[in-house]
PDB file of N, CA and C in Angstrom:
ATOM      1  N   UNK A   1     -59.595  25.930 -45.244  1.00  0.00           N
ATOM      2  CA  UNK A   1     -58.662  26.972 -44.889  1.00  0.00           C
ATOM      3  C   UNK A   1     -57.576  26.396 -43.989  1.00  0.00           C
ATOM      4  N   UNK A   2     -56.338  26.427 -44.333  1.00  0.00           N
ATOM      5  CA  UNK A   2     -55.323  25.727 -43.592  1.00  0.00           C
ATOM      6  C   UNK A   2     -55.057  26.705 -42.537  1.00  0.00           C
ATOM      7  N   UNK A   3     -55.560  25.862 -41.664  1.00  0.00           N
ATOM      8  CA  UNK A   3     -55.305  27.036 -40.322  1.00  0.00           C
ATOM      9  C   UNK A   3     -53.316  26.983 -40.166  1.00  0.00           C
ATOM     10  N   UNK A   4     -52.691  28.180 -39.980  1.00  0.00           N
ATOM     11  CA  UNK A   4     -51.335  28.158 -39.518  1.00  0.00           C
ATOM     12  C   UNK A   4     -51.052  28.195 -37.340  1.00  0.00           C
ATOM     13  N   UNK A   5     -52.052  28.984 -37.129  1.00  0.00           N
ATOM     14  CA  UNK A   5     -51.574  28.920 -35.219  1.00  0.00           C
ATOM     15  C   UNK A   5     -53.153  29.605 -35.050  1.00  0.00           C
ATOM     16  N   UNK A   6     -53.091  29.133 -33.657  1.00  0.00           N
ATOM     17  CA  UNK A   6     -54.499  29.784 -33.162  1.00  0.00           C
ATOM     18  C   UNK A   6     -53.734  29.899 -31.906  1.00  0.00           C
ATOM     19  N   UNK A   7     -53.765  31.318 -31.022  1.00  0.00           N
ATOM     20  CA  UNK A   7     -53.756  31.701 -29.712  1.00  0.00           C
ATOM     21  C   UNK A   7     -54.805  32.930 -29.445  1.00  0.00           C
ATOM     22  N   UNK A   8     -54.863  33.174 -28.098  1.00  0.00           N
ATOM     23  CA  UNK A   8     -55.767  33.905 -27.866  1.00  0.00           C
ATOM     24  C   UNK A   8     -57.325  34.101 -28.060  1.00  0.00           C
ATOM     25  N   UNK A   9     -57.744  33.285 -28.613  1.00  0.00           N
ATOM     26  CA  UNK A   9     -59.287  33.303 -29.173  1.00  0.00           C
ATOM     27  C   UNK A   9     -59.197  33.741 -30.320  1.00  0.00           C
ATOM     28  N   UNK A  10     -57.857  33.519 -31.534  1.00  0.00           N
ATOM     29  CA  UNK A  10     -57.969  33.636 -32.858  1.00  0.00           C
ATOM     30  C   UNK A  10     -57.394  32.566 -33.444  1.00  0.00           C
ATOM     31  N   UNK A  11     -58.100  32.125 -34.596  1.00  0.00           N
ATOM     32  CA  UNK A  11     -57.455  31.571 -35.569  1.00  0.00           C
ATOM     33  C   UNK A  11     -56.919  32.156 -36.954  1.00  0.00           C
ATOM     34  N   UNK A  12     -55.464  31.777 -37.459  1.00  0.00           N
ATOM     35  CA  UNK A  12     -54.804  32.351 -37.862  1.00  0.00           C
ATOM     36  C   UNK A  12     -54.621  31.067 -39.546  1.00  0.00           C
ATOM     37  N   UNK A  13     -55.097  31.775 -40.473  1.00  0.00           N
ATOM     38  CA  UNK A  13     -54.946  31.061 -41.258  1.00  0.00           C
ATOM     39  C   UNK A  13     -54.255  31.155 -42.751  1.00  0.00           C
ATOM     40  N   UNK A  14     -53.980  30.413 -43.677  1.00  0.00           N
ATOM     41  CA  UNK A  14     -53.624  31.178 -44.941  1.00  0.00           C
ATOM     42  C   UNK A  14     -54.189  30.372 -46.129  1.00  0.00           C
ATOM     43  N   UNK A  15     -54.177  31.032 -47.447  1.00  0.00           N
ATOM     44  CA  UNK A  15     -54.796  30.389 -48.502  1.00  0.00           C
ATOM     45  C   UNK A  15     -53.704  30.328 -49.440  1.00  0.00           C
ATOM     46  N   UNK A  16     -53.724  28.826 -50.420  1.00  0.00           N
ATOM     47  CA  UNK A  16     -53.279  29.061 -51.480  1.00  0.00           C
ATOM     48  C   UNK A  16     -53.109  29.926 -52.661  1.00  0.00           C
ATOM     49  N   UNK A  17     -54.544  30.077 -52.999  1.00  0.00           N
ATOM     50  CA  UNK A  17     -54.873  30.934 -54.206  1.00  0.00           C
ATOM     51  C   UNK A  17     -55.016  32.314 -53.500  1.00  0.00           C
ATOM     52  N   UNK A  18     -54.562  32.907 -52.997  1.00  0.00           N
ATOM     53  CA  UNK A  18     -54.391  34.295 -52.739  1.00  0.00           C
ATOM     54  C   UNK A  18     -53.760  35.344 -53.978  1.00  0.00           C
ATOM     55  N   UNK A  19     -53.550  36.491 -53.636  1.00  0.00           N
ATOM     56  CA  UNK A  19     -52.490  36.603 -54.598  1.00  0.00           C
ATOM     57  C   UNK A  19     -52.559  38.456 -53.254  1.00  0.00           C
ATOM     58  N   UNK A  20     -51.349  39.193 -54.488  1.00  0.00           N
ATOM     59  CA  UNK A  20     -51.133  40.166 -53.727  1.00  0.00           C
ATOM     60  C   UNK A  20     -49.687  40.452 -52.680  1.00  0.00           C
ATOM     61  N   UNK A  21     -49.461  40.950 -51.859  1.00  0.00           N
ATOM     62  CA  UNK A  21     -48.526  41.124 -50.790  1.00  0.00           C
ATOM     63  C   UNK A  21     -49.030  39.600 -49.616  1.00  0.00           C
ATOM     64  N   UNK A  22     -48.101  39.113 -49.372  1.00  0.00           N
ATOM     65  CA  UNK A  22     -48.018  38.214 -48.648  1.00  0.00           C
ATOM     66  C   UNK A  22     -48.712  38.306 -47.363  1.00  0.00           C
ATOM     67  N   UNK A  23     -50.139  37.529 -46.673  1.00  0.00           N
ATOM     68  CA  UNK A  23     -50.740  38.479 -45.623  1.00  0.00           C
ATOM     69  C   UNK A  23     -51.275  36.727 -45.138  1.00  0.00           C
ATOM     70  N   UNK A  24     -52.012  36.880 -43.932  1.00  0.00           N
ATOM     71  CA  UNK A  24     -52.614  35.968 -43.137  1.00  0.00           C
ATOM     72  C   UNK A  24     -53.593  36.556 -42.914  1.00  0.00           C
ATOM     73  N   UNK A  25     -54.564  35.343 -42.632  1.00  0.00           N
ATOM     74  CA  UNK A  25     -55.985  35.800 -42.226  1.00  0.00           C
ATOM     75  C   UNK A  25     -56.225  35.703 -41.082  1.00  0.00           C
ATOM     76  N   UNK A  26     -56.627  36.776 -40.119  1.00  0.00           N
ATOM     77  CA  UNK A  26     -57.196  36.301 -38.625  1.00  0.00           C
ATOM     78  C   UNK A  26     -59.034  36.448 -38.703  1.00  0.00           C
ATOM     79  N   UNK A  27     -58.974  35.090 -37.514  1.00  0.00           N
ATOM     80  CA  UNK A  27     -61.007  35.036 -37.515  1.00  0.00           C
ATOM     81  C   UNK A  27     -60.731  35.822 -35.581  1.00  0.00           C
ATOM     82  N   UNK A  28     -61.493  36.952 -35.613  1.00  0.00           N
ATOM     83  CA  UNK A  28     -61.715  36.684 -33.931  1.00  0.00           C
ATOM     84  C   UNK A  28     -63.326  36.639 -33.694  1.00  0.00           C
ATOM     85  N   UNK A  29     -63.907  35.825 -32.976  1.00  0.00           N
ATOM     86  CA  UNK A  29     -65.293  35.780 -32.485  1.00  0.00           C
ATOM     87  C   UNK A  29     -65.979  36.301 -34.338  1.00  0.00           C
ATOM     88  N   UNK A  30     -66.582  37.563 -33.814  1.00  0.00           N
ATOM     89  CA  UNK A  30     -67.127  37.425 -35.760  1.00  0.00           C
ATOM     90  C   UNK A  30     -66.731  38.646 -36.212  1.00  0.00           C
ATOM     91  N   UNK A  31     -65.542  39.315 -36.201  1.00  0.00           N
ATOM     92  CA  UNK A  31     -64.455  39.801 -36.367  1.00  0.00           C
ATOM     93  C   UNK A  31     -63.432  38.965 -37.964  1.00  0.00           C
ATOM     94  N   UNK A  32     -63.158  39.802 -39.035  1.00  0.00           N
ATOM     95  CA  UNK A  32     -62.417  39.139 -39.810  1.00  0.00           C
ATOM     96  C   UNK A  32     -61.241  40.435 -40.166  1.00  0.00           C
ATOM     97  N   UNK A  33     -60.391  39.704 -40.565  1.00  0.00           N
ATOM     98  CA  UNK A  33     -59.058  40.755 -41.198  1.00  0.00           C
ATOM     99  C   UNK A  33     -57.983  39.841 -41.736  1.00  0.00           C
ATOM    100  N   UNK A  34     -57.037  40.829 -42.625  1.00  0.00           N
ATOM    101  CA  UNK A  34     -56.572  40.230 -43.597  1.00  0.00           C
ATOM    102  C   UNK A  34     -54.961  41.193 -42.989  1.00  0.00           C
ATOM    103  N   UNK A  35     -53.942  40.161 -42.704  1.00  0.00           N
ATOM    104  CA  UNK A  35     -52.819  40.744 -41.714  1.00  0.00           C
ATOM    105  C   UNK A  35     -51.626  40.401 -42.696  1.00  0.00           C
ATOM    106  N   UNK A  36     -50.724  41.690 -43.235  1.00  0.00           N
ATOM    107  CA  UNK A  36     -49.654  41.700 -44.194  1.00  0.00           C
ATOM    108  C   UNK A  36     -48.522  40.842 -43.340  1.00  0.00           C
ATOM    109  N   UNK A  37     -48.155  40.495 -43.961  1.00  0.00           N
ATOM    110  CA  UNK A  37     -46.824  39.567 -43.443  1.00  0.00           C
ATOM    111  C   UNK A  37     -45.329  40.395 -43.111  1.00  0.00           C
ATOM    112  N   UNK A  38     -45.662  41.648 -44.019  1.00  0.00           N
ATOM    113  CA  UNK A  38     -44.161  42.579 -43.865  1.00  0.00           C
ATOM    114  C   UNK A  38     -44.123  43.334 -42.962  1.00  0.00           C
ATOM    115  N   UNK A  39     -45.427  43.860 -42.482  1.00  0.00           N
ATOM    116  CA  UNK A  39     -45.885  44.991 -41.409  1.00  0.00           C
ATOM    117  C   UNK A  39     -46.306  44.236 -40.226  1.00  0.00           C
ATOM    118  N   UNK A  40     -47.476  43.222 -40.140  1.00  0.00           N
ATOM    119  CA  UNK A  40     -48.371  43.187 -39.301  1.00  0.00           C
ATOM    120  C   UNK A  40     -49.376  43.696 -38.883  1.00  0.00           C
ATOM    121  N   UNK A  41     -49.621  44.881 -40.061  1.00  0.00           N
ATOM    122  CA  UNK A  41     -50.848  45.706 -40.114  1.00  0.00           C
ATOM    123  C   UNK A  41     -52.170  45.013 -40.949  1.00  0.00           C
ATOM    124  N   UNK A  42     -53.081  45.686 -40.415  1.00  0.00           N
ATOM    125  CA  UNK A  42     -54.628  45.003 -40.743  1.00  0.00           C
ATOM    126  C   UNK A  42     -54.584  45.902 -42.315  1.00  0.00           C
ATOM    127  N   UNK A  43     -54.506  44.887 -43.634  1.00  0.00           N
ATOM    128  CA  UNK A  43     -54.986  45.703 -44.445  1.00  0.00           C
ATOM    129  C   UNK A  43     -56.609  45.200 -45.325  1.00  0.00           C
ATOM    130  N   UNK A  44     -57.141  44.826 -44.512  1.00  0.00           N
ATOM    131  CA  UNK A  44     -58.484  44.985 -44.835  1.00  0.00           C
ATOM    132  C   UNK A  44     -59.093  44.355 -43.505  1.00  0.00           C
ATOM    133  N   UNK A  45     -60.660  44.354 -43.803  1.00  0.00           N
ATOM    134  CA  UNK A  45     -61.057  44.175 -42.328  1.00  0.00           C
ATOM    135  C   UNK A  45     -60.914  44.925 -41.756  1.00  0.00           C
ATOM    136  N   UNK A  46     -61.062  44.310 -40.058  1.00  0.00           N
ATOM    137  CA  UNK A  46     -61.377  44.801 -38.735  1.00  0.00           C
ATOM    138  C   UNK A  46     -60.677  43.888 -37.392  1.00  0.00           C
ATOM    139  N   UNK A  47     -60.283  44.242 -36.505  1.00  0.00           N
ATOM    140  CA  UNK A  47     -59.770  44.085 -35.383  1.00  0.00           C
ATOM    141  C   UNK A  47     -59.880  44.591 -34.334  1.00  0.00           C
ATOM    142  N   UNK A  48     -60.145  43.729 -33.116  1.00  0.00           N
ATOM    143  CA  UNK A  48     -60.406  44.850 -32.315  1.00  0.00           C
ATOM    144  C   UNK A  48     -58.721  45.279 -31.881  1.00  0.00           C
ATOM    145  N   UNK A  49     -58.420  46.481 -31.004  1.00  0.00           N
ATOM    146  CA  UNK A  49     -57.334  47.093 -31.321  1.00  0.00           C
ATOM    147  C   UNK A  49     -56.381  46.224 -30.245  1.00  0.00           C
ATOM    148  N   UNK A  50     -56.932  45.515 -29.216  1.00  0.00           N
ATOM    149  CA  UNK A  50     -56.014  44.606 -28.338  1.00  0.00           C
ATOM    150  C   UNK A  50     -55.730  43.287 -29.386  1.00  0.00           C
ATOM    151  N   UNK A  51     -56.450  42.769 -30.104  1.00  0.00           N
ATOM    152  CA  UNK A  51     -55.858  41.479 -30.868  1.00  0.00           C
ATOM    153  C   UNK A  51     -55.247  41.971 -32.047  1.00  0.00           C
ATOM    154  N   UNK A  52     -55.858  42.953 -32.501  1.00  0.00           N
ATOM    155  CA  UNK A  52     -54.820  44.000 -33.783  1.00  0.00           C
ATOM    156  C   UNK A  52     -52.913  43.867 -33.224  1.00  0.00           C
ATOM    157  N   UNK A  53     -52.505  44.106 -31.987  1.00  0.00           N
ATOM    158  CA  UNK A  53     -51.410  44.276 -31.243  1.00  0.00           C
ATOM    159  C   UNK A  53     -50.706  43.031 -31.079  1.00  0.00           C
ATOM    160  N   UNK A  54     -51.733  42.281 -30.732  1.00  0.00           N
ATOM    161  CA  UNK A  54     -51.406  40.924 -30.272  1.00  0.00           C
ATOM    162  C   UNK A  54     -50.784  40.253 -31.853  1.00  0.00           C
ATOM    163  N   UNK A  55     -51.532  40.373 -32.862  1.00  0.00           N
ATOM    164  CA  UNK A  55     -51.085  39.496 -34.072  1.00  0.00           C
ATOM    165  C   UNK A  55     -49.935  40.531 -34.890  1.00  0.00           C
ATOM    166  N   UNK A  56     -50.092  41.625 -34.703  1.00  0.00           N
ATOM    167  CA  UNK A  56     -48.434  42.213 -35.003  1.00  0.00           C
ATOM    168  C   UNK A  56     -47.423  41.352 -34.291  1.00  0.00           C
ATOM    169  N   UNK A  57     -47.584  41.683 -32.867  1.00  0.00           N
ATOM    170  CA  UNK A  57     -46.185  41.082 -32.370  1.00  0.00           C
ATOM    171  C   UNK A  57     -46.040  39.628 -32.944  1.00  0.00           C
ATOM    172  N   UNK A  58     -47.094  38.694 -32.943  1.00  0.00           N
ATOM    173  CA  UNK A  58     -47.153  37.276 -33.506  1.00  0.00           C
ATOM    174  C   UNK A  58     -46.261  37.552 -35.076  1.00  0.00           C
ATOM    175  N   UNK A  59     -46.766  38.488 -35.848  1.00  0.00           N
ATOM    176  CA  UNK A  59     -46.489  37.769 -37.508  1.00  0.00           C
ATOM    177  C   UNK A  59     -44.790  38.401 -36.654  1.00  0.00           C
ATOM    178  N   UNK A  60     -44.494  39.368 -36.403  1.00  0.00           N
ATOM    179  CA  UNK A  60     -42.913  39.744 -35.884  1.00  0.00           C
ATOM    180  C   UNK A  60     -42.348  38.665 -35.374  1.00  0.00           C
ATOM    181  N   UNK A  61     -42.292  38.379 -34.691  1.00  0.00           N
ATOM    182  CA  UNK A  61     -42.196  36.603 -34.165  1.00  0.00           C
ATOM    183  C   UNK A  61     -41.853  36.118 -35.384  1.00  0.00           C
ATOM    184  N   UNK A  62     -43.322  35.756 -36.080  1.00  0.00           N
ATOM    185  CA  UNK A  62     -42.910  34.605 -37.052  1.00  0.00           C
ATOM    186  C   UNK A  62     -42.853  34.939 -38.850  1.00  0.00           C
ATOM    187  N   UNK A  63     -41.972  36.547 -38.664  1.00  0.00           N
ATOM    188  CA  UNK A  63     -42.058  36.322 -40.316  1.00  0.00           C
ATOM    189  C   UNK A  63     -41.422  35.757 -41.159  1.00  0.00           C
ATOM    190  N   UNK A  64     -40.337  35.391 -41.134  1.00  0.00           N
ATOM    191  CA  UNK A  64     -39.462  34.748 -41.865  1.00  0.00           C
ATOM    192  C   UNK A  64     -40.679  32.628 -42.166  1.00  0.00           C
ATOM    193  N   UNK A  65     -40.869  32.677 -41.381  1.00  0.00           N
ATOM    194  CA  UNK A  65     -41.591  31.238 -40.763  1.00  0.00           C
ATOM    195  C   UNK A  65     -43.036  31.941 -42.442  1.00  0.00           C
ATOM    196  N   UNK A  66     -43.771  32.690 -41.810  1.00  0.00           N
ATOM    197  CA  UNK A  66     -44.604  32.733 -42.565  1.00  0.00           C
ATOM    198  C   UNK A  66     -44.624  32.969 -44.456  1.00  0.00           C
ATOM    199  N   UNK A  67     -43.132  34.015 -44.076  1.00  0.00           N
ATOM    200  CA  UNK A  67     -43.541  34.098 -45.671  1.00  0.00           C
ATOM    201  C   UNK A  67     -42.699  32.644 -46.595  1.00  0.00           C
ATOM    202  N   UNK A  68     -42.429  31.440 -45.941  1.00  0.00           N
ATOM    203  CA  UNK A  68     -41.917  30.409 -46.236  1.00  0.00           C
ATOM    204  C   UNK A  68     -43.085  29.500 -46.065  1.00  0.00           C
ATOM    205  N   UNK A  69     -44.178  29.909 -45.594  1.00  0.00           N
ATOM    206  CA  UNK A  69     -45.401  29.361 -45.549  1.00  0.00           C
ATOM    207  C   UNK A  69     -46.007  29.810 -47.010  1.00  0.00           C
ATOM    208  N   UNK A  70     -46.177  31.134 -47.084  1.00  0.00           N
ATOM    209  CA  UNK A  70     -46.422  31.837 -48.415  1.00  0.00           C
ATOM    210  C   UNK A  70     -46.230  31.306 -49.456  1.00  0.00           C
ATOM    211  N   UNK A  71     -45.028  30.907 -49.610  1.00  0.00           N
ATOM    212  CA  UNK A  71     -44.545  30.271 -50.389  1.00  0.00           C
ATOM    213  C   UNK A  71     -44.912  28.625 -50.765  1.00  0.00           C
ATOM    214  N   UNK A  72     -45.081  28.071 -49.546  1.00  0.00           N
ATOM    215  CA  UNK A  72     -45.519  26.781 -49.640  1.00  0.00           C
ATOM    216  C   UNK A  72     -46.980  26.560 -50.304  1.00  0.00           C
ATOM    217  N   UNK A  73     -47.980  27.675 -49.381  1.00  0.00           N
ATOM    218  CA  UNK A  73     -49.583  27.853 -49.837  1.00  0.00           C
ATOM    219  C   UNK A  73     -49.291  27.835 -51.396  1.00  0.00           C
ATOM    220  N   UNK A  74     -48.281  28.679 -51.871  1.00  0.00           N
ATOM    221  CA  UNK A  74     -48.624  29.692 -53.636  1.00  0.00           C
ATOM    222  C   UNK A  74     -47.968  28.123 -54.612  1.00  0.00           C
ATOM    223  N   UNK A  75     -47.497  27.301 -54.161  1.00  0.00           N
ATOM    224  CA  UNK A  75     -47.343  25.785 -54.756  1.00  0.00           C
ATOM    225  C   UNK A  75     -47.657  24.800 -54.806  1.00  0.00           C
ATOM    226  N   UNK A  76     -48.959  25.134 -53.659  1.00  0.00           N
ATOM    227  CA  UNK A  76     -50.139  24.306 -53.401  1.00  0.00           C
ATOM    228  C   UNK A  76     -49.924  22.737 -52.440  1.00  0.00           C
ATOM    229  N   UNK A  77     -48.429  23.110 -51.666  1.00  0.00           N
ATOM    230  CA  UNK A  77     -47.285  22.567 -50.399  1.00  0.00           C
ATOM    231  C   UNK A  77     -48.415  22.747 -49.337  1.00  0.00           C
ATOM    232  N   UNK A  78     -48.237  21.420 -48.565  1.00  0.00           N
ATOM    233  CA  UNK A  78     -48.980  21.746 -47.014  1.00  0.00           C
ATOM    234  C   UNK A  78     -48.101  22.668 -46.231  1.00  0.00           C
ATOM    235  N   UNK A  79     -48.612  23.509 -45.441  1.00  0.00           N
ATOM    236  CA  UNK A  79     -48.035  24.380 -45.088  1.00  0.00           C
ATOM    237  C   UNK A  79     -47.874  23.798 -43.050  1.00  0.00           C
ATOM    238  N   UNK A  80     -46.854  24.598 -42.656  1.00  0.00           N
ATOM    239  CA  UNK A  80     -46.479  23.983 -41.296  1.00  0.00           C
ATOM    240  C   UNK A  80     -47.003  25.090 -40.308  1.00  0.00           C
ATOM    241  N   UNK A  81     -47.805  24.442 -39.553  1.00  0.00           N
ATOM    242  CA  UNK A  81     -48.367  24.776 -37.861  1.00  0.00           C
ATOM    243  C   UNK A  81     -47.380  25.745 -37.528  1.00  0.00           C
ATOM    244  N   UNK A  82     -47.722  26.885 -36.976  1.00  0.00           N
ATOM    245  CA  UNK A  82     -46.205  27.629 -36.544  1.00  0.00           C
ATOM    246  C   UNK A  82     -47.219  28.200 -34.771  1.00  0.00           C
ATOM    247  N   UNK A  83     -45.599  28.579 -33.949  1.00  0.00           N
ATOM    248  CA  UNK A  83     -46.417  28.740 -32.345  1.00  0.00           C
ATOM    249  C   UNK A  83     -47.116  29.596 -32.339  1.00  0.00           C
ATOM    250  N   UNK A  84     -47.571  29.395 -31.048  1.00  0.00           N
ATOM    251  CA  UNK A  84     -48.722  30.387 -30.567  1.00  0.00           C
ATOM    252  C   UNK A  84     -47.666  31.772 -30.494  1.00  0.00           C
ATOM    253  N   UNK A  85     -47.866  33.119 -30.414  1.00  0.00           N
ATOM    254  CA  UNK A  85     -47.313  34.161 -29.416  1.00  0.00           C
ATOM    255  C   UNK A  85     -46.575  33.559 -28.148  1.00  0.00           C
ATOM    256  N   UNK A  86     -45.230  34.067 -27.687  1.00  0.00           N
ATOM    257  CA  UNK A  86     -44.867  34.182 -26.728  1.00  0.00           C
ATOM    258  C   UNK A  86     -45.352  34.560 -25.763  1.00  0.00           C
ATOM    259  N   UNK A  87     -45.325  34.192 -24.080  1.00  0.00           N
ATOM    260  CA  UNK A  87     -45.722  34.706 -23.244  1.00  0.00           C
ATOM    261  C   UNK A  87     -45.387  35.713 -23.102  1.00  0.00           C
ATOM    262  N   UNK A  88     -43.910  35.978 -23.002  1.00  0.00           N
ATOM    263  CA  UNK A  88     -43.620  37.248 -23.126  1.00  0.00           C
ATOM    264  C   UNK A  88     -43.460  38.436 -23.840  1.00  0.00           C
ATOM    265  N   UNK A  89     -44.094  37.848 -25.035  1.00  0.00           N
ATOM    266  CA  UNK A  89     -44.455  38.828 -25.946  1.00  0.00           C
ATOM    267  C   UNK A  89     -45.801  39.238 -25.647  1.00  0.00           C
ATOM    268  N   UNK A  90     -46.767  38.409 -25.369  1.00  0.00           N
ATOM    269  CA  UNK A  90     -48.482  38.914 -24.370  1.00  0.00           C
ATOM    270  C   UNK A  90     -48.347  39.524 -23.680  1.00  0.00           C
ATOM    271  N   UNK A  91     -47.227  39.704 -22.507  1.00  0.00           N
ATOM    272  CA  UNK A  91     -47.112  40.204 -21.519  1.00  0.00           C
ATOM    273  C   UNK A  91     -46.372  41.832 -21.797  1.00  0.00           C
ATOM    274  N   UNK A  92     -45.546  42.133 -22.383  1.00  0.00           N
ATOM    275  CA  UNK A  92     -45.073  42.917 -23.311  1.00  0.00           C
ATOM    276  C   UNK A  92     -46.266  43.784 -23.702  1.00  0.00           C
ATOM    277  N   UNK A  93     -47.063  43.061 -24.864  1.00  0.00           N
ATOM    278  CA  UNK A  93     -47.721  44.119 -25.625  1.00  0.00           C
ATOM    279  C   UNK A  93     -49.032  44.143 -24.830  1.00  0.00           C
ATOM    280  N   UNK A  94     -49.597  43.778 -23.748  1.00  0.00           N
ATOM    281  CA  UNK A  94     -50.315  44.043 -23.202  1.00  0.00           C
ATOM    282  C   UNK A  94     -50.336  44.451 -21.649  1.00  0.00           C
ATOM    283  N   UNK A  95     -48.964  44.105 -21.012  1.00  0.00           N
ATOM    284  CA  UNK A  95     -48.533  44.592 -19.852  1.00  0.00           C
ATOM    285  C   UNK A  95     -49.537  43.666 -19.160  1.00  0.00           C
ATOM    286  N   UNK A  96     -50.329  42.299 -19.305  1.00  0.00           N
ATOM    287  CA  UNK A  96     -50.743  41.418 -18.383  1.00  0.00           C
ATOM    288  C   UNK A  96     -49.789  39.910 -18.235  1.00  0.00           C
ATOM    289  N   UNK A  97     -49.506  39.684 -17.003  1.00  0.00           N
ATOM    290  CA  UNK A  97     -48.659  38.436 -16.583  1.00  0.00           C
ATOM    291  C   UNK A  97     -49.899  37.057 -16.912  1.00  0.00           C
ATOM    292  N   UNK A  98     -49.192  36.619 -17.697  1.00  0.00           N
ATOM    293  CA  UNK A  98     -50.050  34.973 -18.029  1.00  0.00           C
ATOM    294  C   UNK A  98     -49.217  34.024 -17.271  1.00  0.00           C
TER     295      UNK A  98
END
């Protein structure tokens, strides 16, 4: 599984052979979900509702980045590492100073 970013105690990954609406996978602890690339909404799976928040603002951050990842996975292209969340985007959607 080509991991794309891991922050927060998730790893954030994507698959080639997917198919469907363009989405990323988050692992948290033993927690799984399947995160649309256009929304940032959980459309399958589970999240808890603070890292649910946290990986919206992340794919917002990085959609343009990801669905050019999408693209790379669906041609069977290594796909590129993209950042963690902003601090101030953590701080933002959770109102705690890191």
């Amino acid at each position: 599984m080509p991991r794309v970013a891991s922050f927060e105690g998730m790893g954030i990954v994507m698959h080639g052979h997917d198919v469907g609406q363009p989405h990323v996978h988050v692992y948290h602890q033993d927690r799984a979900a399947a995160v649309a690339i256009s929304s940032g909404a959980v459309v399958d799976g589970a999240l808890p509702a603070h890292q649910g928040r946290l990986v919206a603002a992340w794919v917002g951050e990085n959609r343009e980045a990801l669905l050019a990842n999408w693209d790379r996975a669906s041609a069977g292209q290594p796909l590129e590492r993209l950042p963690a969340l902003s601090r101030e985007a953590i701080q933002s959607t959770t109102g705690i100073a890191r």
